[in-house]
PDB file of N, CA and C in Angstrom:
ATOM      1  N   UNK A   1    -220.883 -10.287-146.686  1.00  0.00           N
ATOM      2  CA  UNK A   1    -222.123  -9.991-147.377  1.00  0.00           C
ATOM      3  C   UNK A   1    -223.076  -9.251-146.437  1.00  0.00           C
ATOM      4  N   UNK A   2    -223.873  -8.301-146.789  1.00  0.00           N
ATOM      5  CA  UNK A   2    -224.856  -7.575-146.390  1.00  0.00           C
ATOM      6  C   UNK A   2    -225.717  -8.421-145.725  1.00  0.00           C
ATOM      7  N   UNK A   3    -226.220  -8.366-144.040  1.00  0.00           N
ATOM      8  CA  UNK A   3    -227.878  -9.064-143.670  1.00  0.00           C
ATOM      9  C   UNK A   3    -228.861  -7.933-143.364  1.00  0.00           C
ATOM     10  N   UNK A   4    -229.738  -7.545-144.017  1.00  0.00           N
ATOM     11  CA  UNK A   4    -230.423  -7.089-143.480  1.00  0.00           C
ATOM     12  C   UNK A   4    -230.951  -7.142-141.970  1.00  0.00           C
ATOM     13  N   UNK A   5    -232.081  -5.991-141.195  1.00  0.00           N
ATOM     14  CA  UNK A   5    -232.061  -6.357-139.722  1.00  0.00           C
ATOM     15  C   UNK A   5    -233.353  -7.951-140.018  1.00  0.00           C
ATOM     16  N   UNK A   6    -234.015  -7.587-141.613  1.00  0.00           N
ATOM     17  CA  UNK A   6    -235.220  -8.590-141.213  1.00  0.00           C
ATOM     18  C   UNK A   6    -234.635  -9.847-141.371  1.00  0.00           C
ATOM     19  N   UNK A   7    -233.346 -10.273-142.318  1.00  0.00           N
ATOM     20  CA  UNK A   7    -233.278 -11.418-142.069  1.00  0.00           C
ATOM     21  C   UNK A   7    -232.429 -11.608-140.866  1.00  0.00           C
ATOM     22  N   UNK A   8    -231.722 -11.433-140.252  1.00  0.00           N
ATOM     23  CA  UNK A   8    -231.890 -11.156-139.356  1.00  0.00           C
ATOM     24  C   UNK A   8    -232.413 -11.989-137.879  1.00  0.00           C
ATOM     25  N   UNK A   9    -233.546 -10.766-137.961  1.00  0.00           N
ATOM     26  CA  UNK A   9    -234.802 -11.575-136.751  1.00  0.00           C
ATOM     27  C   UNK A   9    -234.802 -12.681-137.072  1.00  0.00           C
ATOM     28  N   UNK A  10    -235.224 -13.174-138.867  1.00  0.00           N
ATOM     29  CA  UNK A  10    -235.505 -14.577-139.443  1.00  0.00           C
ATOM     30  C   UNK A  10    -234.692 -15.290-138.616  1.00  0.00           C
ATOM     31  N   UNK A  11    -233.358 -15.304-138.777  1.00  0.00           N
ATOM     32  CA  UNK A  11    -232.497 -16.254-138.466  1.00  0.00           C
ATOM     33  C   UNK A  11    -232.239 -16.732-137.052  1.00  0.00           C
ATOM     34  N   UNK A  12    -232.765 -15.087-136.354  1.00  0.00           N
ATOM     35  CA  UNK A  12    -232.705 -15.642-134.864  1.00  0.00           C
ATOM     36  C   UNK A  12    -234.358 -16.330-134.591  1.00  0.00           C
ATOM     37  N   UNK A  13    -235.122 -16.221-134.794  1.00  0.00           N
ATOM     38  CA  UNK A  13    -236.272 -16.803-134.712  1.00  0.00           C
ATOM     39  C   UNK A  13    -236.103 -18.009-135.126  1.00  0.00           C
ATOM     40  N   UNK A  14    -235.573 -18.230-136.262  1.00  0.00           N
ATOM     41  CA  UNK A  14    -234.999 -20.096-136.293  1.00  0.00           C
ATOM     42  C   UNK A  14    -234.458 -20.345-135.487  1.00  0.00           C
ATOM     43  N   UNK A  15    -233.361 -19.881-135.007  1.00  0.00           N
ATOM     44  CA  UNK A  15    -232.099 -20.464-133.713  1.00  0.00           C
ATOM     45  C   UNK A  15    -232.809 -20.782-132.442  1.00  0.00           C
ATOM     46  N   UNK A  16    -233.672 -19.469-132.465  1.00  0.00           N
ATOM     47  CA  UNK A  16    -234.765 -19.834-131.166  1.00  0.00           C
ATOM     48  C   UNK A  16    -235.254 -21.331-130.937  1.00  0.00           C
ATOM     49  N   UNK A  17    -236.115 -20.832-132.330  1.00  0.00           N
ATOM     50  CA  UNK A  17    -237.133 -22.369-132.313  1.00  0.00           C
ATOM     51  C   UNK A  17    -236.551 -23.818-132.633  1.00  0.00           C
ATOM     52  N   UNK A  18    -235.440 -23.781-132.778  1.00  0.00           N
ATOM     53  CA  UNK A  18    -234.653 -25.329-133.040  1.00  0.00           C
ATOM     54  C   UNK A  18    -233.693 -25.066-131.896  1.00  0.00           C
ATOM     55  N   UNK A  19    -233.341 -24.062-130.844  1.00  0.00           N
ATOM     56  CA  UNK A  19    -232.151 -24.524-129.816  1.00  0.00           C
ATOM     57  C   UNK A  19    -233.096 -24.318-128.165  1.00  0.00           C
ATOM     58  N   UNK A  20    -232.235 -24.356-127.319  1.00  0.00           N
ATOM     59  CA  UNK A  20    -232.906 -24.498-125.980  1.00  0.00           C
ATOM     60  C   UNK A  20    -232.477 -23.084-125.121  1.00  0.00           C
ATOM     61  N   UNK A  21    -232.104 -21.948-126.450  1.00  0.00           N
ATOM     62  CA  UNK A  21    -231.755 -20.712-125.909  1.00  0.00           C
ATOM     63  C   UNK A  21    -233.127 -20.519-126.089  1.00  0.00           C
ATOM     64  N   UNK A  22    -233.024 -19.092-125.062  1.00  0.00           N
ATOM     65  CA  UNK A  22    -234.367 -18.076-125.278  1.00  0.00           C
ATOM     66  C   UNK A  22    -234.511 -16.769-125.366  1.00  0.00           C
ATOM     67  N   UNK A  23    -233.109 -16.268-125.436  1.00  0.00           N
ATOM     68  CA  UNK A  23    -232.955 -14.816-125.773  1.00  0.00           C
ATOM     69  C   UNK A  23    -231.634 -14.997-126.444  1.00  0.00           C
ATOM     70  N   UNK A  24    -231.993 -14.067-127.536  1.00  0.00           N
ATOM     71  CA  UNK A  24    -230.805 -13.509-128.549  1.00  0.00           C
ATOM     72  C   UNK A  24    -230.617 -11.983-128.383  1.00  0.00           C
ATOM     73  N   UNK A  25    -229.359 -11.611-128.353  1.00  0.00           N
ATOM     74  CA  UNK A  25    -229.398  -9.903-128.475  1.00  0.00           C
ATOM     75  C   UNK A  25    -228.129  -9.853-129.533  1.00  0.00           C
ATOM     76  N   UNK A  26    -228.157  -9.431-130.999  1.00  0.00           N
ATOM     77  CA  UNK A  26    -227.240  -9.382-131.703  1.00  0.00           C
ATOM     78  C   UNK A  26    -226.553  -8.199-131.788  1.00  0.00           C
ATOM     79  N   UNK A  27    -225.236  -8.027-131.642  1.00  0.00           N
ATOM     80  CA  UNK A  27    -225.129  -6.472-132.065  1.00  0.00           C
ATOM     81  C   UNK A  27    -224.656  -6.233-132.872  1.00  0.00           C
ATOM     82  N   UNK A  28    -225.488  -4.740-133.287  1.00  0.00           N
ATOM     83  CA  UNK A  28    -225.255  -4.883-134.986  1.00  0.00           C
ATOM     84  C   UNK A  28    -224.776  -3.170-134.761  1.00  0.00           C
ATOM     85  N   UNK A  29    -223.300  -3.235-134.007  1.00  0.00           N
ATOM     86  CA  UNK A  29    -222.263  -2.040-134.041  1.00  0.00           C
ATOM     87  C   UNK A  29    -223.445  -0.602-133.960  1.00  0.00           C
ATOM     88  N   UNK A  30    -222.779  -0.133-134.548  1.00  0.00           N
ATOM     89  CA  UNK A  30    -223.475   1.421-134.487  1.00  0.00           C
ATOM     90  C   UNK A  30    -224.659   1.881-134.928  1.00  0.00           C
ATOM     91  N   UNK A  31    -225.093   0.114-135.236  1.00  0.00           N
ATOM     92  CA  UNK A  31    -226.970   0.727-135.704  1.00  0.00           C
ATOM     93  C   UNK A  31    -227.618   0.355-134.507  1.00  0.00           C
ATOM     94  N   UNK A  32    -226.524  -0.376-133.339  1.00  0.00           N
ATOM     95  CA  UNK A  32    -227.482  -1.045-132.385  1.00  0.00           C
ATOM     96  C   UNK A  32    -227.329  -2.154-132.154  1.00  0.00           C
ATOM     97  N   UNK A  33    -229.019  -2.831-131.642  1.00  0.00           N
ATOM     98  CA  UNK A  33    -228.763  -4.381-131.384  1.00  0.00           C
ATOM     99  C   UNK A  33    -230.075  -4.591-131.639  1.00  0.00           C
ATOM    100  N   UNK A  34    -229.979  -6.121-131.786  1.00  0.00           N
ATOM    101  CA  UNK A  34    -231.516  -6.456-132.037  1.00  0.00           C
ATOM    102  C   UNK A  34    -232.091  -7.236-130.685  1.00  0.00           C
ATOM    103  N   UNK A  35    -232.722  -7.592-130.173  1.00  0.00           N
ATOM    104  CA  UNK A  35    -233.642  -8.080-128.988  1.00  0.00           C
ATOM    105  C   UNK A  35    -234.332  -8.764-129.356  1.00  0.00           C
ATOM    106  N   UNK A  36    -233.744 -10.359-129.831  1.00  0.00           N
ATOM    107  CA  UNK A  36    -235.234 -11.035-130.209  1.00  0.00           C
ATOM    108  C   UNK A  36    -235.534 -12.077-129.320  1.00  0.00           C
ATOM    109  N   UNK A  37    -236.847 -12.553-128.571  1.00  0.00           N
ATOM    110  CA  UNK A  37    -237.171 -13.805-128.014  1.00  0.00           C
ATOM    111  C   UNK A  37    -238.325 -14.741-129.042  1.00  0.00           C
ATOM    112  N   UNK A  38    -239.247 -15.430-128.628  1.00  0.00           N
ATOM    113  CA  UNK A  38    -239.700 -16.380-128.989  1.00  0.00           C
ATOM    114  C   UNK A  38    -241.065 -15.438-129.399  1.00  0.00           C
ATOM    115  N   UNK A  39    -241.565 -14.349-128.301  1.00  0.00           N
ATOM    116  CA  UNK A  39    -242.695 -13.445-128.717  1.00  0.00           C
ATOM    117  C   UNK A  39    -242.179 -12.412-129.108  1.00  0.00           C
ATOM    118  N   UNK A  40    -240.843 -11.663-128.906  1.00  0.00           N
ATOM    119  CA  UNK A  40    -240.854 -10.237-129.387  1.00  0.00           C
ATOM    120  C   UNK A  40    -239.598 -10.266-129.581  1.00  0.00           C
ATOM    121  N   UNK A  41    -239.507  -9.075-130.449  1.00  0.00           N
ATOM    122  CA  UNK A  41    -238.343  -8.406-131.238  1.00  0.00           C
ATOM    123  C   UNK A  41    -238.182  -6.787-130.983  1.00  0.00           C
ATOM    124  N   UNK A  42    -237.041  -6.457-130.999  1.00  0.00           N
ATOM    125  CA  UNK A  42    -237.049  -4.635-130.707  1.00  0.00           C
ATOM    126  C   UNK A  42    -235.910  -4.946-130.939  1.00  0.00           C
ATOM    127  N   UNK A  43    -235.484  -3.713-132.187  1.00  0.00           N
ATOM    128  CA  UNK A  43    -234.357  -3.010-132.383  1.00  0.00           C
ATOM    129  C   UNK A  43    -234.172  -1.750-131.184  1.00  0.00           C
ATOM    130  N   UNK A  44    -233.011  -2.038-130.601  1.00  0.00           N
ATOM    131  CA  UNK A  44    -232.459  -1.148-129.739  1.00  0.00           C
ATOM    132  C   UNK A  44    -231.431   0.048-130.672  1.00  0.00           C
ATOM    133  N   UNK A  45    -231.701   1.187-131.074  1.00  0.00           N
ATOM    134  CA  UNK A  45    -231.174   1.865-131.749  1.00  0.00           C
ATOM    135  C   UNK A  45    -229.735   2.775-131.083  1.00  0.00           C
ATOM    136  N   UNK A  46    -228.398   2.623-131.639  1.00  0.00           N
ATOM    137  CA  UNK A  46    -227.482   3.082-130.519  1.00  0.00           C
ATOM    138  C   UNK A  46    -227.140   4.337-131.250  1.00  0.00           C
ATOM    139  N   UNK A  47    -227.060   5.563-129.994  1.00  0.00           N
ATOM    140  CA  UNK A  47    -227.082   6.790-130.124  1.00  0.00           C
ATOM    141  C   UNK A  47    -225.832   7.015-131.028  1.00  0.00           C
ATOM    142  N   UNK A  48    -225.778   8.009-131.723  1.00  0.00           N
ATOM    143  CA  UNK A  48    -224.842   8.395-132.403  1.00  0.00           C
ATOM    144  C   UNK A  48    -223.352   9.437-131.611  1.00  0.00           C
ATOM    145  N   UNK A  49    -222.166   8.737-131.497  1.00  0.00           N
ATOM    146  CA  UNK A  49    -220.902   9.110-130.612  1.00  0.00           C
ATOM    147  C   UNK A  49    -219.812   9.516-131.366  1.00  0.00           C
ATOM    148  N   UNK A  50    -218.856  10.323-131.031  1.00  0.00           N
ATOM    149  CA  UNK A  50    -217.409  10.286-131.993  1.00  0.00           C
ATOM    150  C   UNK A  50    -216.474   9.433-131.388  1.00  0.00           C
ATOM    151  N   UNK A  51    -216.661   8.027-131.990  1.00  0.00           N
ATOM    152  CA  UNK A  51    -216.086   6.804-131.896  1.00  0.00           C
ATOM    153  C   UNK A  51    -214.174   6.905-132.101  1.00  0.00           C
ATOM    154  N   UNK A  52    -213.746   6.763-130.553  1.00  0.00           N
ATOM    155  CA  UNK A  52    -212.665   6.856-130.486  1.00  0.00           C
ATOM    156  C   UNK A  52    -211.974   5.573-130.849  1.00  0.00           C
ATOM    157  N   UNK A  53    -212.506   4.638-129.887  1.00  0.00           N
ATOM    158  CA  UNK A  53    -212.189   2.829-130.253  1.00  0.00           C
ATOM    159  C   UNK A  53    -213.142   2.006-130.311  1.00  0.00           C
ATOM    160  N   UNK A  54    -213.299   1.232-130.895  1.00  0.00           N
ATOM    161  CA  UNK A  54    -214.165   0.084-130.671  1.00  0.00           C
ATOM    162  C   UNK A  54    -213.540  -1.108-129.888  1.00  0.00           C
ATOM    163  N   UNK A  55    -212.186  -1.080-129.539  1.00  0.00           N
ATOM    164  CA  UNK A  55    -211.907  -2.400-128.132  1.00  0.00           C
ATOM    165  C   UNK A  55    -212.904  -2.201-127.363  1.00  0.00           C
ATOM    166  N   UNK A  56    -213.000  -3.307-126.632  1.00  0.00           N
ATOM    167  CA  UNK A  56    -213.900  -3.356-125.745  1.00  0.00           C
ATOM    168  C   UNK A  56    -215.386  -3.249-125.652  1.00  0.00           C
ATOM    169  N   UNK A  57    -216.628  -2.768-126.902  1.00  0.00           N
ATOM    170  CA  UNK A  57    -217.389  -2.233-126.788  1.00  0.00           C
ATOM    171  C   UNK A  57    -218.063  -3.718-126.643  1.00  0.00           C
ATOM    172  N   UNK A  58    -217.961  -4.985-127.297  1.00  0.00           N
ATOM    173  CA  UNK A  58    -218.873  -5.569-127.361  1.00  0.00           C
ATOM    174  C   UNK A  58    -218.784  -6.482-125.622  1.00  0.00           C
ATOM    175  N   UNK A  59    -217.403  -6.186-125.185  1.00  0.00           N
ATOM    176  CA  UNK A  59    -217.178  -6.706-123.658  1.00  0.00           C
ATOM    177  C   UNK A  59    -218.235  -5.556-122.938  1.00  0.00           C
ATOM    178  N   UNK A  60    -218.231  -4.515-123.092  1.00  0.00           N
ATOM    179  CA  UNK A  60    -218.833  -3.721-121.810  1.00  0.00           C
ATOM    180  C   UNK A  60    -220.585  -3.782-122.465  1.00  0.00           C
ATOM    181  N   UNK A  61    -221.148  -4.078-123.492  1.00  0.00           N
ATOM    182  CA  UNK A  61    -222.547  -4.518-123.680  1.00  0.00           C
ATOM    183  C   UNK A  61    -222.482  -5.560-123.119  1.00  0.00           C
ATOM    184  N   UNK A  62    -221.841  -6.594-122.904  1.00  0.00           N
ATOM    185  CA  UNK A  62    -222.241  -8.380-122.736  1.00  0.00           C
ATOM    186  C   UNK A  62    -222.152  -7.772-121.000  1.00  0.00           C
ATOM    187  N   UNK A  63    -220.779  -6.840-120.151  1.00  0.00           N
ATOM    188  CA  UNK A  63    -221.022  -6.743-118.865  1.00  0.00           C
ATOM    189  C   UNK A  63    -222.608  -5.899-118.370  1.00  0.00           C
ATOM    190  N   UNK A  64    -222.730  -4.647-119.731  1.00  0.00           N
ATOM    191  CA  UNK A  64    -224.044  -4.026-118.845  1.00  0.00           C
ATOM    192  C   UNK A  64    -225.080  -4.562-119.303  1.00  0.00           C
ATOM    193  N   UNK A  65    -225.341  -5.590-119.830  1.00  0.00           N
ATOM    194  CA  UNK A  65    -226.479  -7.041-119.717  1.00  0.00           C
ATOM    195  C   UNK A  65    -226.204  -7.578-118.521  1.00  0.00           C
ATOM    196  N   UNK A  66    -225.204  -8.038-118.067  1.00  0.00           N
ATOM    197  CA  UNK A  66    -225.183  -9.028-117.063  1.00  0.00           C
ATOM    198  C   UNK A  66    -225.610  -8.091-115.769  1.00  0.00           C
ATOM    199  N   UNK A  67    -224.849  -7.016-115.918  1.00  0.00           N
ATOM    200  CA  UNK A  67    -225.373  -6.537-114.370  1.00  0.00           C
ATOM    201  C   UNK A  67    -226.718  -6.081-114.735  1.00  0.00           C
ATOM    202  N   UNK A  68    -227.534  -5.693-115.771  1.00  0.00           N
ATOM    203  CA  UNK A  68    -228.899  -5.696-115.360  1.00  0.00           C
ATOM    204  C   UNK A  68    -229.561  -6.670-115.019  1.00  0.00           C
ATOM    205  N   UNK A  69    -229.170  -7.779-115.599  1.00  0.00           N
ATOM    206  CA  UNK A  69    -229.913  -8.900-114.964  1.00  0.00           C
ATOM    207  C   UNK A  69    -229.539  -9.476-114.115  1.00  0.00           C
ATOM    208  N   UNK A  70    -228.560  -9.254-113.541  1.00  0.00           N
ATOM    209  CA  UNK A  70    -228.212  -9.115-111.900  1.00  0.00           C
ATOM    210  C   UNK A  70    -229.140  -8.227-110.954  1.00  0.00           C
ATOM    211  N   UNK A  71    -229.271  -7.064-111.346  1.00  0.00           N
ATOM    212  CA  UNK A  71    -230.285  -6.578-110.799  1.00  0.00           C
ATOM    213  C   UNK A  71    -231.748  -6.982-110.987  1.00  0.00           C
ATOM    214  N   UNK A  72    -232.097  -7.831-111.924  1.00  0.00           N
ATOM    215  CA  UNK A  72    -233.436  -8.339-111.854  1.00  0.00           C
ATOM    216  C   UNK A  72    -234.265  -7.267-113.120  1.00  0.00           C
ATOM    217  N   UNK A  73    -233.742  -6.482-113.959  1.00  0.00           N
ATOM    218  CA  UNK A  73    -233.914  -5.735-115.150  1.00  0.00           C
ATOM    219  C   UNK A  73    -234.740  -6.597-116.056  1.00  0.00           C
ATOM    220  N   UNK A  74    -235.621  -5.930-116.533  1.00  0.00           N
ATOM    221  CA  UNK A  74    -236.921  -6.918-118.007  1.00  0.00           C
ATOM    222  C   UNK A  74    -235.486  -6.999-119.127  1.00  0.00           C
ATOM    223  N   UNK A  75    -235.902  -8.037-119.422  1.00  0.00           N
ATOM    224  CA  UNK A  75    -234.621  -8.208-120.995  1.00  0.00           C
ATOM    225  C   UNK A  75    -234.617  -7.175-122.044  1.00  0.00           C
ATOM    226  N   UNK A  76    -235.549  -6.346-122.286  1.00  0.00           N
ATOM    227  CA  UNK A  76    -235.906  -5.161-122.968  1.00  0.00           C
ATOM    228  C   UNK A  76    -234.505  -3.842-121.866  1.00  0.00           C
ATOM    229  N   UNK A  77    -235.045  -4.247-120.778  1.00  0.00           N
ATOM    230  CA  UNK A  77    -234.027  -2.790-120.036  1.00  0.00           C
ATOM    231  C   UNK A  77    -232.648  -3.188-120.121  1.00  0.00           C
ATOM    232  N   UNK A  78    -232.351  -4.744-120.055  1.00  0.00           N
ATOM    233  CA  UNK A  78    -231.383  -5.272-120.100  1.00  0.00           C
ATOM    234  C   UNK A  78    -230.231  -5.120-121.344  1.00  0.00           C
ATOM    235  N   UNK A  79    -230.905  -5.044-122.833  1.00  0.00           N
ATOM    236  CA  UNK A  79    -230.711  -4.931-124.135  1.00  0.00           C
ATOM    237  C   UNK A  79    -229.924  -3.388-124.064  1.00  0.00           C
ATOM    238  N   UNK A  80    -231.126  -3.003-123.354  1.00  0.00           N
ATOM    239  CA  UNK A  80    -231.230  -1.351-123.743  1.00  0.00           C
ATOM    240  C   UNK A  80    -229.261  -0.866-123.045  1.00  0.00           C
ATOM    241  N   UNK A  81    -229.704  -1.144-121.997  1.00  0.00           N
ATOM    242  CA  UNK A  81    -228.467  -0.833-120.838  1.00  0.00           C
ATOM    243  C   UNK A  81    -226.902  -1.508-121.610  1.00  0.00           C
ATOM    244  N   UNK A  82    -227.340  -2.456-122.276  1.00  0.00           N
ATOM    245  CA  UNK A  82    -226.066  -2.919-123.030  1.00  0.00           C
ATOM    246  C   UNK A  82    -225.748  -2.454-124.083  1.00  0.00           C
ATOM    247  N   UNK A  83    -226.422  -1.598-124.149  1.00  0.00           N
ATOM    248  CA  UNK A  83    -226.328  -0.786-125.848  1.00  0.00           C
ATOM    249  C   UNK A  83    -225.599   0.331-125.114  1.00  0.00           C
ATOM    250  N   UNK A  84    -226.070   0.966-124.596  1.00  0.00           N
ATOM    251  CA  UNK A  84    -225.790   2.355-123.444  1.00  0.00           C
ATOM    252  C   UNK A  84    -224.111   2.016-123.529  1.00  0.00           C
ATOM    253  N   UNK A  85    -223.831   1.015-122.369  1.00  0.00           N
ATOM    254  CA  UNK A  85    -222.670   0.582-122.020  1.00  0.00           C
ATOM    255  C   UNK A  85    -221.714   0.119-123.884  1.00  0.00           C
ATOM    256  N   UNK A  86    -221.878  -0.064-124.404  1.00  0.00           N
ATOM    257  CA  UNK A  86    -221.753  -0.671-125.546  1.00  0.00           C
ATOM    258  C   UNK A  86    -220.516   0.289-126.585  1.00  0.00           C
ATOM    259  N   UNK A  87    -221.771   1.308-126.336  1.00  0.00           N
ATOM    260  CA  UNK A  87    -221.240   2.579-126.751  1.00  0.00           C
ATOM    261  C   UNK A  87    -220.736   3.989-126.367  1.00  0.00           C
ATOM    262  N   UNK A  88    -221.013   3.621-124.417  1.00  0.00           N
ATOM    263  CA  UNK A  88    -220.099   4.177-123.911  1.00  0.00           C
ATOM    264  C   UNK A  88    -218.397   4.225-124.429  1.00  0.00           C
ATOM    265  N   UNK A  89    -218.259   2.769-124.617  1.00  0.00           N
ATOM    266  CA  UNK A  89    -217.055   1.983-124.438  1.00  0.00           C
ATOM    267  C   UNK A  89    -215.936   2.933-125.490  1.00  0.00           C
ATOM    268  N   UNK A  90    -216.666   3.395-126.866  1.00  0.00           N
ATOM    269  CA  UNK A  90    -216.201   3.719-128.366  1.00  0.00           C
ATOM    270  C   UNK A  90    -216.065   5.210-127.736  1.00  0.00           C
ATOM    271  N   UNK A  91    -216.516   5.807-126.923  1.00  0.00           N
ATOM    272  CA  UNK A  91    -216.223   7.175-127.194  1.00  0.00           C
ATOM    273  C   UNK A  91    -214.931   7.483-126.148  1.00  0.00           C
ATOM    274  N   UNK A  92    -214.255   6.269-125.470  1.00  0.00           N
ATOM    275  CA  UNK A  92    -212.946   6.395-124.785  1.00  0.00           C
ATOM    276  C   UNK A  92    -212.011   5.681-125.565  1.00  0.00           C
ATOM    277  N   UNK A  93    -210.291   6.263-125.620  1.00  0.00           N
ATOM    278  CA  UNK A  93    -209.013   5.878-126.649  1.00  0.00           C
ATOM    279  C   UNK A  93    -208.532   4.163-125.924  1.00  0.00           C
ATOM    280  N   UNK A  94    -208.334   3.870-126.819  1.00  0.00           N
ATOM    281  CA  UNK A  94    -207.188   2.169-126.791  1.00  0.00           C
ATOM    282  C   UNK A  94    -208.256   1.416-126.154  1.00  0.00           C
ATOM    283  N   UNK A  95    -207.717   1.189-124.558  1.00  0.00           N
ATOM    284  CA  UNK A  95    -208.643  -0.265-124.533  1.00  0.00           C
ATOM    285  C   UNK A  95    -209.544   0.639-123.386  1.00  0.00           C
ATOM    286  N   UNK A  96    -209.660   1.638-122.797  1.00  0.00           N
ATOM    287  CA  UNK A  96    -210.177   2.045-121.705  1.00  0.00           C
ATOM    288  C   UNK A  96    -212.231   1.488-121.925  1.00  0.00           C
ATOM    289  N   UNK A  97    -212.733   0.942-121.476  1.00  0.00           N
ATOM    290  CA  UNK A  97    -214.450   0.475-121.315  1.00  0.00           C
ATOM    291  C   UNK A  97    -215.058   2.207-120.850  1.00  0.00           C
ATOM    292  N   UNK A  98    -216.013   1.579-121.105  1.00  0.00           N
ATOM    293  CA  UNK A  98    -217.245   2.367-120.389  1.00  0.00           C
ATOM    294  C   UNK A  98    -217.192   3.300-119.488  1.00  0.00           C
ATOM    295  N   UNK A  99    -217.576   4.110-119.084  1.00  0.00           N
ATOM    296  CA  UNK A  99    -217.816   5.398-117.891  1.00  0.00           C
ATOM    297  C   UNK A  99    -219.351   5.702-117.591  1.00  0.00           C
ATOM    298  N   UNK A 100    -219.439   5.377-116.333  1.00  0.00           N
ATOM    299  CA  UNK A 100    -220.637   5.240-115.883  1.00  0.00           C
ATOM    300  C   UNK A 100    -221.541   6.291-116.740  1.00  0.00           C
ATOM    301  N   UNK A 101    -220.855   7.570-116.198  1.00  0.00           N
ATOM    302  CA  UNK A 101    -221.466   8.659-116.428  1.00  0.00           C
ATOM    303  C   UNK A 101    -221.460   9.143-117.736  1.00  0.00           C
ATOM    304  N   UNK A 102    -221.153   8.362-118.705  1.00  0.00           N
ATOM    305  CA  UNK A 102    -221.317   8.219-120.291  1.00  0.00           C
ATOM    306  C   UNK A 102    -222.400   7.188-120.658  1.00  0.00           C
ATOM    307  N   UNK A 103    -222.428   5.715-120.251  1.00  0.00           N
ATOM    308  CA  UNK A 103    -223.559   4.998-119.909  1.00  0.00           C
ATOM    309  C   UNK A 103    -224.862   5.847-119.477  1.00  0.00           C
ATOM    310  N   UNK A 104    -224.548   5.954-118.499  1.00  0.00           N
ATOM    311  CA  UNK A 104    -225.914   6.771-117.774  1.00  0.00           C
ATOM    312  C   UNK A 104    -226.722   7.787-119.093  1.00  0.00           C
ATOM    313  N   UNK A 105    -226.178   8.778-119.302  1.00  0.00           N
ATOM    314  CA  UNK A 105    -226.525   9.752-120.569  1.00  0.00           C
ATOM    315  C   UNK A 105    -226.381   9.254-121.679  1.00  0.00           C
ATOM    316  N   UNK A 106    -226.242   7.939-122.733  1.00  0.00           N
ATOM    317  CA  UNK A 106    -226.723   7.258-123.372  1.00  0.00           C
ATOM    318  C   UNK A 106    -227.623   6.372-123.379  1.00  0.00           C
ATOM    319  N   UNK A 107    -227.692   6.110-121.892  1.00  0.00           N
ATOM    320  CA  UNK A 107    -229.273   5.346-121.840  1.00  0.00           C
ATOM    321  C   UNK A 107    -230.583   5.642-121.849  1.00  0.00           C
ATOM    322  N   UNK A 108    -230.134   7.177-121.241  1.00  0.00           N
ATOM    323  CA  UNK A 108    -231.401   8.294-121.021  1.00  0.00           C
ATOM    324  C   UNK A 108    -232.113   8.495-122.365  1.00  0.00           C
ATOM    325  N   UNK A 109    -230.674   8.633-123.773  1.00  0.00           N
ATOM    326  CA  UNK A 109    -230.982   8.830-125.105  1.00  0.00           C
ATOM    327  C   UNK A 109    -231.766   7.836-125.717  1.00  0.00           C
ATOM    328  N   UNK A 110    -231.409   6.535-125.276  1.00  0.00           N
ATOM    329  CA  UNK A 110    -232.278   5.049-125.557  1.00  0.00           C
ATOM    330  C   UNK A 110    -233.713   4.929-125.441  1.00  0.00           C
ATOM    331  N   UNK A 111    -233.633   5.156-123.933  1.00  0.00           N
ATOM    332  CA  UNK A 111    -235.312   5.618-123.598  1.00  0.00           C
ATOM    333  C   UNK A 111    -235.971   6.439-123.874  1.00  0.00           C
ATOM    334  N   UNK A 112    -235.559   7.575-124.166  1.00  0.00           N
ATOM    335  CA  UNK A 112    -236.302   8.572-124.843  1.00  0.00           C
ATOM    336  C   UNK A 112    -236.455   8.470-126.511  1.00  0.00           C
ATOM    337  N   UNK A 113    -235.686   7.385-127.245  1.00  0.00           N
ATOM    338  CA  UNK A 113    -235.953   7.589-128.453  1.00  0.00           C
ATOM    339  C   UNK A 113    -236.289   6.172-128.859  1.00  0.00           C
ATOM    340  N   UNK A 114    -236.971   5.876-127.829  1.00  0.00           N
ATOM    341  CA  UNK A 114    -237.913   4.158-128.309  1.00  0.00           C
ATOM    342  C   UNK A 114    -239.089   4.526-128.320  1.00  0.00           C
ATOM    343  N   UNK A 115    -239.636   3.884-129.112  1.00  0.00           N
ATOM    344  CA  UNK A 115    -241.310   3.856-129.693  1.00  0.00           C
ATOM    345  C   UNK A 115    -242.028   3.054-128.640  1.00  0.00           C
ATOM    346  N   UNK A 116    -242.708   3.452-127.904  1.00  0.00           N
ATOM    347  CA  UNK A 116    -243.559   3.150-126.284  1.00  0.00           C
ATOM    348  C   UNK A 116    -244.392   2.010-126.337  1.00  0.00           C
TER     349      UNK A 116
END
């Protein structure tokens, strides 16, 4: 069945407020991901690619989250960078992940096409 992105937030804003998590990042494939905490929400919008595979894409978002926040990244850059990586992943065949230098120039697209 169809969720919209607002229900959505709804649902992660419940999960929030009844569990002892504090960040949700859902991904919602080729429209993106959502970024919700307890104060804020941002749809991370993922650039448009000629999607070779989808193996791997939701492994190399969950890795380029982790290494941003390995590096100490705001959960907003963190989201963002996993979207990047996310959809790096789809524009290489079978199981091959991400390429930096495909990451890199989808993230650039991220930041430049978020509302400030």
């Amino acid at each position: 069945s169809y969720v919209s992105a607002m229900n959505i937030e709804d649902l992660a804003k419940t999960y929030l407020k009844n569990n002892s998590c504090e960040v949700l990042v859902i991904s919602m494939g080729p429209k993106g991901a959502l970024l919700v905490t307890r104060d804020h929400t941002e749809h991370i919008p993922a650039p448009v690619v000629h999607q070779r595979s989808t193996i791997g894409a939701g492994d190399s978002m969950v890795g380029g989250m982790v290494l941003s926040m390995a590096q100490g990244k705001s959960m907003t850059e963190m989201a963002r960078y996993g979207v990047a990586c996310g959809t790096a992943a789809t524009m290489n065949p079978g199981t091959q992940l991400c390429k930096k230098e495909n990451v890199d120039t989808l993230y650039q697209w991220i930041l430049s096409n978020q509302i400030p």
